[in-house]
N, C-alpha and C. Protein backbone atom coordinates (compact mmCIF):
# COMPACT_ATOMS: atom_id res chain seq x y z
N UNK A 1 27.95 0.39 2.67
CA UNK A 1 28.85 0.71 3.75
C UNK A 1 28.80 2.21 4.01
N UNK A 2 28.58 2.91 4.91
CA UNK A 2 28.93 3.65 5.32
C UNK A 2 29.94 4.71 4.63
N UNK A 3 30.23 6.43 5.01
CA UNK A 3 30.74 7.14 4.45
C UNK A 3 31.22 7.78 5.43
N UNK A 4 32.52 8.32 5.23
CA UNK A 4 33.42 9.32 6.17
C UNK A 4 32.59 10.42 5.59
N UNK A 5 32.23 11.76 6.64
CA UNK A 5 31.81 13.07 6.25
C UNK A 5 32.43 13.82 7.09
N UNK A 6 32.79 14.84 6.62
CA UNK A 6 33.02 16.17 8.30
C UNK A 6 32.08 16.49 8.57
N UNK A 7 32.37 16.64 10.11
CA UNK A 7 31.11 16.78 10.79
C UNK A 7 30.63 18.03 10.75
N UNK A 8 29.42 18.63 10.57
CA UNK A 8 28.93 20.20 10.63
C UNK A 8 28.87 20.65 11.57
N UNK A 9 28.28 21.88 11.14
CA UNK A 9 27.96 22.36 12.77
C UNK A 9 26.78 22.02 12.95
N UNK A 10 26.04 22.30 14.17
CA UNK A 10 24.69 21.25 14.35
C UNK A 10 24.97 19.87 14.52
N UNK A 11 23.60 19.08 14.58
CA UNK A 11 24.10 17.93 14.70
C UNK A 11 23.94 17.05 15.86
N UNK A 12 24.49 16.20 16.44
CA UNK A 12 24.12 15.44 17.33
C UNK A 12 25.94 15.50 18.23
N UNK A 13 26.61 15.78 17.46
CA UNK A 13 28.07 15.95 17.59
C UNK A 13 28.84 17.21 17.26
N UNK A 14 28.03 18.21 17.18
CA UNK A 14 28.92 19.10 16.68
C UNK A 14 30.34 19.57 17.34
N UNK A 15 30.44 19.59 18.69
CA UNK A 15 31.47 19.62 19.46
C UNK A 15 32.91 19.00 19.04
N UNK A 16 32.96 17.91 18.18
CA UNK A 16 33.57 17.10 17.65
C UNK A 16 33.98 17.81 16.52
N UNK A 17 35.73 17.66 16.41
CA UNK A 17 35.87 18.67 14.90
C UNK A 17 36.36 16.99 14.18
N UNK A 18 35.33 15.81 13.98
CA UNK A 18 36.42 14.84 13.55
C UNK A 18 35.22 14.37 12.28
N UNK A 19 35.80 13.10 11.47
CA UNK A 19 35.64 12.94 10.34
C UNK A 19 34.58 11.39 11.38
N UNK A 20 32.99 11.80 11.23
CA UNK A 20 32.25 10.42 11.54
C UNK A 20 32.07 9.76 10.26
N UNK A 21 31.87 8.29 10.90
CA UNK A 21 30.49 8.07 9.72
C UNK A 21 29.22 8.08 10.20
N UNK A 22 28.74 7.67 8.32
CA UNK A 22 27.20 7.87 8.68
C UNK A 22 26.64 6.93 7.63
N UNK A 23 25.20 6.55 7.62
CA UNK A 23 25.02 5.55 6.96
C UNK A 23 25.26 4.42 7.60
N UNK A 24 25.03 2.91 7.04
CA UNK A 24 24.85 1.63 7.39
C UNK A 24 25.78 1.18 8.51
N UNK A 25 26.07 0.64 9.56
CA UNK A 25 26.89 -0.03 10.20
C UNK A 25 27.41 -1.33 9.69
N UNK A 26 28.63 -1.49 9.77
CA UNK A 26 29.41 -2.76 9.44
C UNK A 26 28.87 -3.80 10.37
N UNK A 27 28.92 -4.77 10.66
CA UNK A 27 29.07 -5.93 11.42
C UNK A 27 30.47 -6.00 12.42
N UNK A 28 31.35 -5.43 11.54
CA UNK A 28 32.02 -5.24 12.63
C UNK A 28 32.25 -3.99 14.08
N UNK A 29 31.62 -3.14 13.15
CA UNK A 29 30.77 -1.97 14.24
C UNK A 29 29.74 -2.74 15.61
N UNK A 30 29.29 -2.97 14.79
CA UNK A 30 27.84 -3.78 15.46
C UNK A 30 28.90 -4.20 17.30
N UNK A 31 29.70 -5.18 16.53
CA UNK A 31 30.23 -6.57 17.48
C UNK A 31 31.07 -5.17 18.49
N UNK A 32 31.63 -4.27 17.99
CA UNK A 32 32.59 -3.07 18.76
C UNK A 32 31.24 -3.04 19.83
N UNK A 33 30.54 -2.02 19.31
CA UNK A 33 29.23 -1.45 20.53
C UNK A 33 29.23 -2.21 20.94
N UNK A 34 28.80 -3.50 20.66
CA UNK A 34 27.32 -4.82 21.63
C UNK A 34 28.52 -5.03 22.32
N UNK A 35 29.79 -5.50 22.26
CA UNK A 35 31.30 -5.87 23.41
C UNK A 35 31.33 -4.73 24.52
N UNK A 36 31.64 -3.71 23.74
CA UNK A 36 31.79 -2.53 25.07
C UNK A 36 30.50 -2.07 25.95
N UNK A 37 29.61 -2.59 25.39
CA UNK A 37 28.07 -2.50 25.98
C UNK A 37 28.16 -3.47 27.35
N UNK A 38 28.02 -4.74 26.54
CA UNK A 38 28.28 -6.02 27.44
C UNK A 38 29.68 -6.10 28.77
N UNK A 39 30.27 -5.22 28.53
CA UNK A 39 31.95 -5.29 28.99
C UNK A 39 31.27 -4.25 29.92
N UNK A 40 31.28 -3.03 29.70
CA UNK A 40 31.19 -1.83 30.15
C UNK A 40 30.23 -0.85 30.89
N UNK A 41 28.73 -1.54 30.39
CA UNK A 41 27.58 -0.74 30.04
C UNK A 41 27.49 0.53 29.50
N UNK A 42 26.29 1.20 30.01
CA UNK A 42 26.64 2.19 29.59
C UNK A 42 26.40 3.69 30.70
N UNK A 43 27.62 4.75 30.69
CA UNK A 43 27.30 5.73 31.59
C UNK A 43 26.38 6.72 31.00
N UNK A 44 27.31 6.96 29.75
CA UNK A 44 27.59 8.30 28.80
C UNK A 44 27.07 7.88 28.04
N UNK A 45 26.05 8.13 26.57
CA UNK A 45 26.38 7.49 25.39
C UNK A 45 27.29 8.47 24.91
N UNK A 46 27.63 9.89 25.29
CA UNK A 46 28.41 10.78 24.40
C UNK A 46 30.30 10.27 24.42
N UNK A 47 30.11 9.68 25.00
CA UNK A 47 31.55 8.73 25.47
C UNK A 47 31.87 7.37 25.01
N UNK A 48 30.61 6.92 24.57
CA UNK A 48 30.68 5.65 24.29
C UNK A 48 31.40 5.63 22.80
N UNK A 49 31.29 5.80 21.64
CA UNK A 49 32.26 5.91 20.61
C UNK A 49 33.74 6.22 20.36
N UNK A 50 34.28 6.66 21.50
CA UNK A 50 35.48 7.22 21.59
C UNK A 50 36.43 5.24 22.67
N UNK A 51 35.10 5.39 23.45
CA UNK A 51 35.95 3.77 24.43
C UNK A 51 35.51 3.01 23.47
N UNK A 52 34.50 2.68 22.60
CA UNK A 52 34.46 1.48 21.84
C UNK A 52 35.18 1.13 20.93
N UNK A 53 36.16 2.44 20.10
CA UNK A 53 36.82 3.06 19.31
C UNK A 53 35.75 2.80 17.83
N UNK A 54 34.46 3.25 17.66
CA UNK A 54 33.89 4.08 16.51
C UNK A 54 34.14 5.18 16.25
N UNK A 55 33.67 5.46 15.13
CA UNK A 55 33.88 6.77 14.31
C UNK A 55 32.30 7.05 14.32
N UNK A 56 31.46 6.71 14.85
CA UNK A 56 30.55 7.42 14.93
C UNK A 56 30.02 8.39 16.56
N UNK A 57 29.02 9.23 16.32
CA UNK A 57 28.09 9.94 17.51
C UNK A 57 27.71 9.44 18.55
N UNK A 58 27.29 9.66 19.56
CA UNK A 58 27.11 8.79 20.36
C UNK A 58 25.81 8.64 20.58
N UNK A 59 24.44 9.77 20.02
CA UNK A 59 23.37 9.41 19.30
C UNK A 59 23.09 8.15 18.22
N UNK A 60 24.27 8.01 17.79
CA UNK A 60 24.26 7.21 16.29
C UNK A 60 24.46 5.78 17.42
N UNK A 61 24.66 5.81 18.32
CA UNK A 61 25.29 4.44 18.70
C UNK A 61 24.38 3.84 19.86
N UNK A 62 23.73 4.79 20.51
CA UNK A 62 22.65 4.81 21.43
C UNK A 62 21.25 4.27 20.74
N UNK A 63 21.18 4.84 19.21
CA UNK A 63 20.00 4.35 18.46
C UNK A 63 20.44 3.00 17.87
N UNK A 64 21.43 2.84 17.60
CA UNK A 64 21.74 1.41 16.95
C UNK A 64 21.31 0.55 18.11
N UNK A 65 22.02 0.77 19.77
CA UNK A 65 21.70 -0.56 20.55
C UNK A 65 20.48 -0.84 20.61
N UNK A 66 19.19 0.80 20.84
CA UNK A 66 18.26 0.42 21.51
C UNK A 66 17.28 0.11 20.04
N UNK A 67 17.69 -0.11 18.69
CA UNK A 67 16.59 -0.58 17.55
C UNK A 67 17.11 -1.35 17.29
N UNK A 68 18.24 -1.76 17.21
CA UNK A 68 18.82 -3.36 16.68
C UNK A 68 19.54 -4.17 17.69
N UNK A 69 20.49 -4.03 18.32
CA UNK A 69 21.64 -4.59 18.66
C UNK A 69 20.86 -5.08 20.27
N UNK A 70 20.05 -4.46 21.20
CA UNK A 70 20.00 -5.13 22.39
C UNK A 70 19.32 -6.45 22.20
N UNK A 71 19.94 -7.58 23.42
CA UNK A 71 19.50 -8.46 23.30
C UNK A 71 18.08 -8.71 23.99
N UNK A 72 17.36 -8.23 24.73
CA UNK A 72 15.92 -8.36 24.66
C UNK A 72 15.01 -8.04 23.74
N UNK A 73 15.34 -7.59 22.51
CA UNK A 73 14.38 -7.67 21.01
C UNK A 73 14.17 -8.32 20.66
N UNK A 74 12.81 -8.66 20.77
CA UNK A 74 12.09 -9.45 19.57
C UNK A 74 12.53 -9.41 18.28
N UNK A 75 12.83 -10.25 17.67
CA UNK A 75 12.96 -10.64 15.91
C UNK A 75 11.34 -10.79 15.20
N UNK A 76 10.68 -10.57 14.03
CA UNK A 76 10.01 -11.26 13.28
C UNK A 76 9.24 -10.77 12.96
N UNK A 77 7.80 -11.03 12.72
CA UNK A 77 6.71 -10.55 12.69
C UNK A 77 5.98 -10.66 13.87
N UNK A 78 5.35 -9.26 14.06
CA UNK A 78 4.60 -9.12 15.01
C UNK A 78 2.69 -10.13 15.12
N UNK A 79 2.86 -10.52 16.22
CA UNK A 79 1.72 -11.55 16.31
C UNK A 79 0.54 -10.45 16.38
N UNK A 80 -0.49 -11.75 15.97
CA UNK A 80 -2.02 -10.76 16.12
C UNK A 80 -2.20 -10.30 17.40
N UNK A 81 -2.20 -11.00 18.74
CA UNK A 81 -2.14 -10.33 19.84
C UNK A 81 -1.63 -8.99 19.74
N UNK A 82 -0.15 -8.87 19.81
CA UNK A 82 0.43 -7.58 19.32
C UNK A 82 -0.31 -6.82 18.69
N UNK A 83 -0.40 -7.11 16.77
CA UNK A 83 -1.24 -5.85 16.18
C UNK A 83 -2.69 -5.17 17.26
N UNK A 84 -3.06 -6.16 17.95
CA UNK A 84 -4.53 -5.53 18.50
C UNK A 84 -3.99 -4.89 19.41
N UNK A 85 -2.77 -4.67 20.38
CA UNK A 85 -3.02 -4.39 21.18
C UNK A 85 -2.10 -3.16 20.70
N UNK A 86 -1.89 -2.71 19.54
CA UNK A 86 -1.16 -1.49 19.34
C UNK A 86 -2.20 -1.02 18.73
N UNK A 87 -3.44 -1.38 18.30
CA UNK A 87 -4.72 -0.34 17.73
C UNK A 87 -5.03 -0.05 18.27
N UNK A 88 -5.43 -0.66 19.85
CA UNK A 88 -5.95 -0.54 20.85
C UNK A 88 -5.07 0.66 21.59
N UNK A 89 -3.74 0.42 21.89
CA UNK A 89 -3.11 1.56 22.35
C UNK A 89 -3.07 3.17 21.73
N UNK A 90 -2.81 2.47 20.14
CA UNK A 90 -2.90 4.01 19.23
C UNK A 90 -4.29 4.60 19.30
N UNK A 91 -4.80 4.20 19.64
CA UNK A 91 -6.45 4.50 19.42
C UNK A 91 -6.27 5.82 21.19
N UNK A 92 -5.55 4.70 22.32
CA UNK A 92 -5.58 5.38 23.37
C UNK A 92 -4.79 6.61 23.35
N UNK A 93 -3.49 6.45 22.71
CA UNK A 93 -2.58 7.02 23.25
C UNK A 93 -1.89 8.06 22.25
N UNK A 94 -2.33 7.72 21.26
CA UNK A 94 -2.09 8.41 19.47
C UNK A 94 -0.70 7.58 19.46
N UNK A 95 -0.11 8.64 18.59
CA UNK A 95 1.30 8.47 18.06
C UNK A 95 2.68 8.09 19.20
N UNK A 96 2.15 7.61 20.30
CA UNK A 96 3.49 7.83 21.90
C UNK A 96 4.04 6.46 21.40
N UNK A 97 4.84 6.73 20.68
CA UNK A 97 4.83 5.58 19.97
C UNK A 97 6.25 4.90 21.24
N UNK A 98 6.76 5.40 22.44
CA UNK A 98 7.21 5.25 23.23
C UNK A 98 6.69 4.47 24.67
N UNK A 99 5.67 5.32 24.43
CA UNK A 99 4.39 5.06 25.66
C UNK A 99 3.51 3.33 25.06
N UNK A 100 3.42 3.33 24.22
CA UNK A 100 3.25 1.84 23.15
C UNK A 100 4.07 1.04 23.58
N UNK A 101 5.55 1.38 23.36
CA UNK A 101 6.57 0.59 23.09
C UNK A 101 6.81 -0.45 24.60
N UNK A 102 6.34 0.42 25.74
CA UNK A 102 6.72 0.49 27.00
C UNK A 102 5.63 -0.85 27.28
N UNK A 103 4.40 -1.49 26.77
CA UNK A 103 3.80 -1.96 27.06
C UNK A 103 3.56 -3.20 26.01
N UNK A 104 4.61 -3.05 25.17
CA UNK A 104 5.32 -4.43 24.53
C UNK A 104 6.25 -4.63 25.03
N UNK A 105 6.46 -5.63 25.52
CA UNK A 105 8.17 -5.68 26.02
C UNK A 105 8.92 -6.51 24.75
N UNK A 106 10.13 -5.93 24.66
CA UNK A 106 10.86 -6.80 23.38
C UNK A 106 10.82 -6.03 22.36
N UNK A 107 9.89 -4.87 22.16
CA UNK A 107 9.68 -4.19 20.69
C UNK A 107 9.99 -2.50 21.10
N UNK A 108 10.74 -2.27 20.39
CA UNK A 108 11.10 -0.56 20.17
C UNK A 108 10.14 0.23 19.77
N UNK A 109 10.05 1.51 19.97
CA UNK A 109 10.01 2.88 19.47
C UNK A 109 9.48 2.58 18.46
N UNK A 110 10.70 2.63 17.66
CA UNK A 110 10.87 2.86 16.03
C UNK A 110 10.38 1.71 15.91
N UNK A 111 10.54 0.54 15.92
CA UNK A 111 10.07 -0.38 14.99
C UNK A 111 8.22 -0.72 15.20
N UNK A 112 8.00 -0.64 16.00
CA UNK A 112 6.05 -0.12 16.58
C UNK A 112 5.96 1.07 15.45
N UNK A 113 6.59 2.06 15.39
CA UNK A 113 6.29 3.48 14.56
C UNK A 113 6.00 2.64 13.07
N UNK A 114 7.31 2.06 12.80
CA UNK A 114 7.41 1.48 11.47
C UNK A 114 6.29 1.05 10.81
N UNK A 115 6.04 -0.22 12.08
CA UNK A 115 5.21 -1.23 11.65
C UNK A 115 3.80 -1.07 11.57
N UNK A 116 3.31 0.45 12.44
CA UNK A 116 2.24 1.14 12.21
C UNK A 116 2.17 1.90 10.74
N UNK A 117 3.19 2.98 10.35
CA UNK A 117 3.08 3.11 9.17
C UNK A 117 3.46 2.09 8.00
N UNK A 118 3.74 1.11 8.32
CA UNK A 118 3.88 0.59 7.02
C UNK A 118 2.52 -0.67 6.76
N UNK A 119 1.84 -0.90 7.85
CA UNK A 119 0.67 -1.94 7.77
C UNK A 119 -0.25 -1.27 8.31
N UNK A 120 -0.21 -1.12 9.83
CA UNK A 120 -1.40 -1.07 10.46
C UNK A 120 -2.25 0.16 9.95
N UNK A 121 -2.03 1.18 9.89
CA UNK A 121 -2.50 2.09 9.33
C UNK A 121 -3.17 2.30 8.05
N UNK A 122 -2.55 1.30 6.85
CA UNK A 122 -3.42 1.03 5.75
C UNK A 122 -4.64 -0.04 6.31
N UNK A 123 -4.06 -0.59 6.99
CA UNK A 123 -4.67 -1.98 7.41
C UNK A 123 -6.48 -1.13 8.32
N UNK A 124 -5.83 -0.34 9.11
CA UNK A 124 -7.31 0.14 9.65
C UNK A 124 -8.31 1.55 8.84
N UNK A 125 -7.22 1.80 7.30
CA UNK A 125 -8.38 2.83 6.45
C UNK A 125 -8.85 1.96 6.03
N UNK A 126 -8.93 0.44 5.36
CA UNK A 126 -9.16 -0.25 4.78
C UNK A 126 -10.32 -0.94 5.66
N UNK A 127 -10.04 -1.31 6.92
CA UNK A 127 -11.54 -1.81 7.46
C UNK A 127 -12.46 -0.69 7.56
N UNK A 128 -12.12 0.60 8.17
CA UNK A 128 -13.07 1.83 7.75
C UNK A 128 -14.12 2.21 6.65
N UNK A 129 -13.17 2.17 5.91
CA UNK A 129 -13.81 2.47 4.57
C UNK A 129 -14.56 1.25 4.20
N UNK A 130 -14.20 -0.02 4.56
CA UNK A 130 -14.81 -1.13 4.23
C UNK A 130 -16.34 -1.34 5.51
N UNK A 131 -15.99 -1.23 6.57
CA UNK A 131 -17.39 -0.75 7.37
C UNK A 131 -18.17 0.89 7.18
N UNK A 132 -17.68 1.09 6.95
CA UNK A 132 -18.81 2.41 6.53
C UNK A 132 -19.63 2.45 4.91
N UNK A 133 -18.70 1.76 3.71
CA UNK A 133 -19.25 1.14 2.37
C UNK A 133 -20.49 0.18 3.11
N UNK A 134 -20.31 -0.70 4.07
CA UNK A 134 -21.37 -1.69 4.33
C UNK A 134 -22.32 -0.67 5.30
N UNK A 135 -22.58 0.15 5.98
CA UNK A 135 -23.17 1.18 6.97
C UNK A 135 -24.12 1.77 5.68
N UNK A 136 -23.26 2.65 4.62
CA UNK A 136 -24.13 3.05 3.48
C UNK A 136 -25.12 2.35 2.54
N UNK A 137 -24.08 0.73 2.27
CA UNK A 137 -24.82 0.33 1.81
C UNK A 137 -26.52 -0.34 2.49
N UNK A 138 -26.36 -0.74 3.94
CA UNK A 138 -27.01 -1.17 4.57
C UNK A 138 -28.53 -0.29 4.60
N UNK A 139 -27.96 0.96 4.87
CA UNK A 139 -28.64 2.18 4.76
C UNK A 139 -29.65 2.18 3.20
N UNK A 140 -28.86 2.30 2.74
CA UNK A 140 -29.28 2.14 1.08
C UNK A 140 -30.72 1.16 0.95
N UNK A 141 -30.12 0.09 1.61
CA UNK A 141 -31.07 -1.37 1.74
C UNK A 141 -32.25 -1.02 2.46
N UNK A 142 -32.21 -0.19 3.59
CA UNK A 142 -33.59 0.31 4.26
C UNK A 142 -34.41 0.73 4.28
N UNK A 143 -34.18 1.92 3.25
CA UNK A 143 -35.49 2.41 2.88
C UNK A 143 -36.62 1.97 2.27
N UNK A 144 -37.99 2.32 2.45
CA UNK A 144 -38.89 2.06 2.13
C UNK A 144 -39.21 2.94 1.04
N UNK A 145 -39.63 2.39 -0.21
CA UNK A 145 -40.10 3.08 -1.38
C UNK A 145 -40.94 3.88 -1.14
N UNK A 146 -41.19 4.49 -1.96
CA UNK A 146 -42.10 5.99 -1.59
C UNK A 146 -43.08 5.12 -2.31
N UNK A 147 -44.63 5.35 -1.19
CA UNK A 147 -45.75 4.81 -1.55
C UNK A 147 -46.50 5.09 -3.01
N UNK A 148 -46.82 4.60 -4.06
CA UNK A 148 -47.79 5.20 -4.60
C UNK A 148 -49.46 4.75 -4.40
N UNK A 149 -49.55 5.92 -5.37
CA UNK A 149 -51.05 5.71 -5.04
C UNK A 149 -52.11 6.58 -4.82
């Protein structure tokens, strides 16, 4: 659960002399945002914590809808279609991991970022290194012995 902190200076809130939290969201947080979302939309997010009545930022609440809480997200594991077409993009586009995101529909930012560092990225040193071991070795295989004689 979550922790009351005072807020610093800096920050995403510093303007605010009040006690946020930070750390995990409750479920009952969750159901506050996604209601006043659904009820309300959104103008401000810097406003939105104060009408939803959270104790959190309005950064903190803007990143919760758009990585967890909206309802056009995809749940699960990402399909092979998907993985190819984010090698294919990272390959185009590097790290825009926004500019990516924009051409999955259903999948975030962050969770494309994630799912690149936490798979795809081992996943493509590993065919690398595994096609270039076969390139050397192949190589290896070609030569012609030095004649004697």
């Amino acid at each position: 659960m979550g922790r009351a902190v005072e807020q610093q200076q800096g920050g995403c809130c510093s303007e605010k002399k009040k006690k946020l939290r930070k750390g995990l969201w409750s479920p009952e947080e969750d159901e506050r945002l996604a209601t006043h979302i659904a009820r309300f939309g959104v103008s401000c997010w810097s406003s939105v914590p104060d009408l939803a009545g959270l104790q959190r930022c309005g950064k903190s609440c803007r990143l919760r809808w758009m990585n967890y809480l909206r309802p056009d997200l995809k749940r699960g594991r990402f399909s092979h279609h998907e993985e190819e077409l984010i090698l294919a993009l990272h390959d185009k586009l590097g790290n825009s991991w926004s500019q990516i995101a924009a051409r999955l529909p259903g999948r975030s930012d962050n969770e494309i970022k994630n799912f690149w560092n936490a798979r795809l990225r081992k996943k493509l040193r590993q065919t690398e290194s595994s096609s270039s071991a076969k390139t050397a070795a192949g190589a290896a295989g070609n030569r012609t012995p030095p004649r004697r004689g």
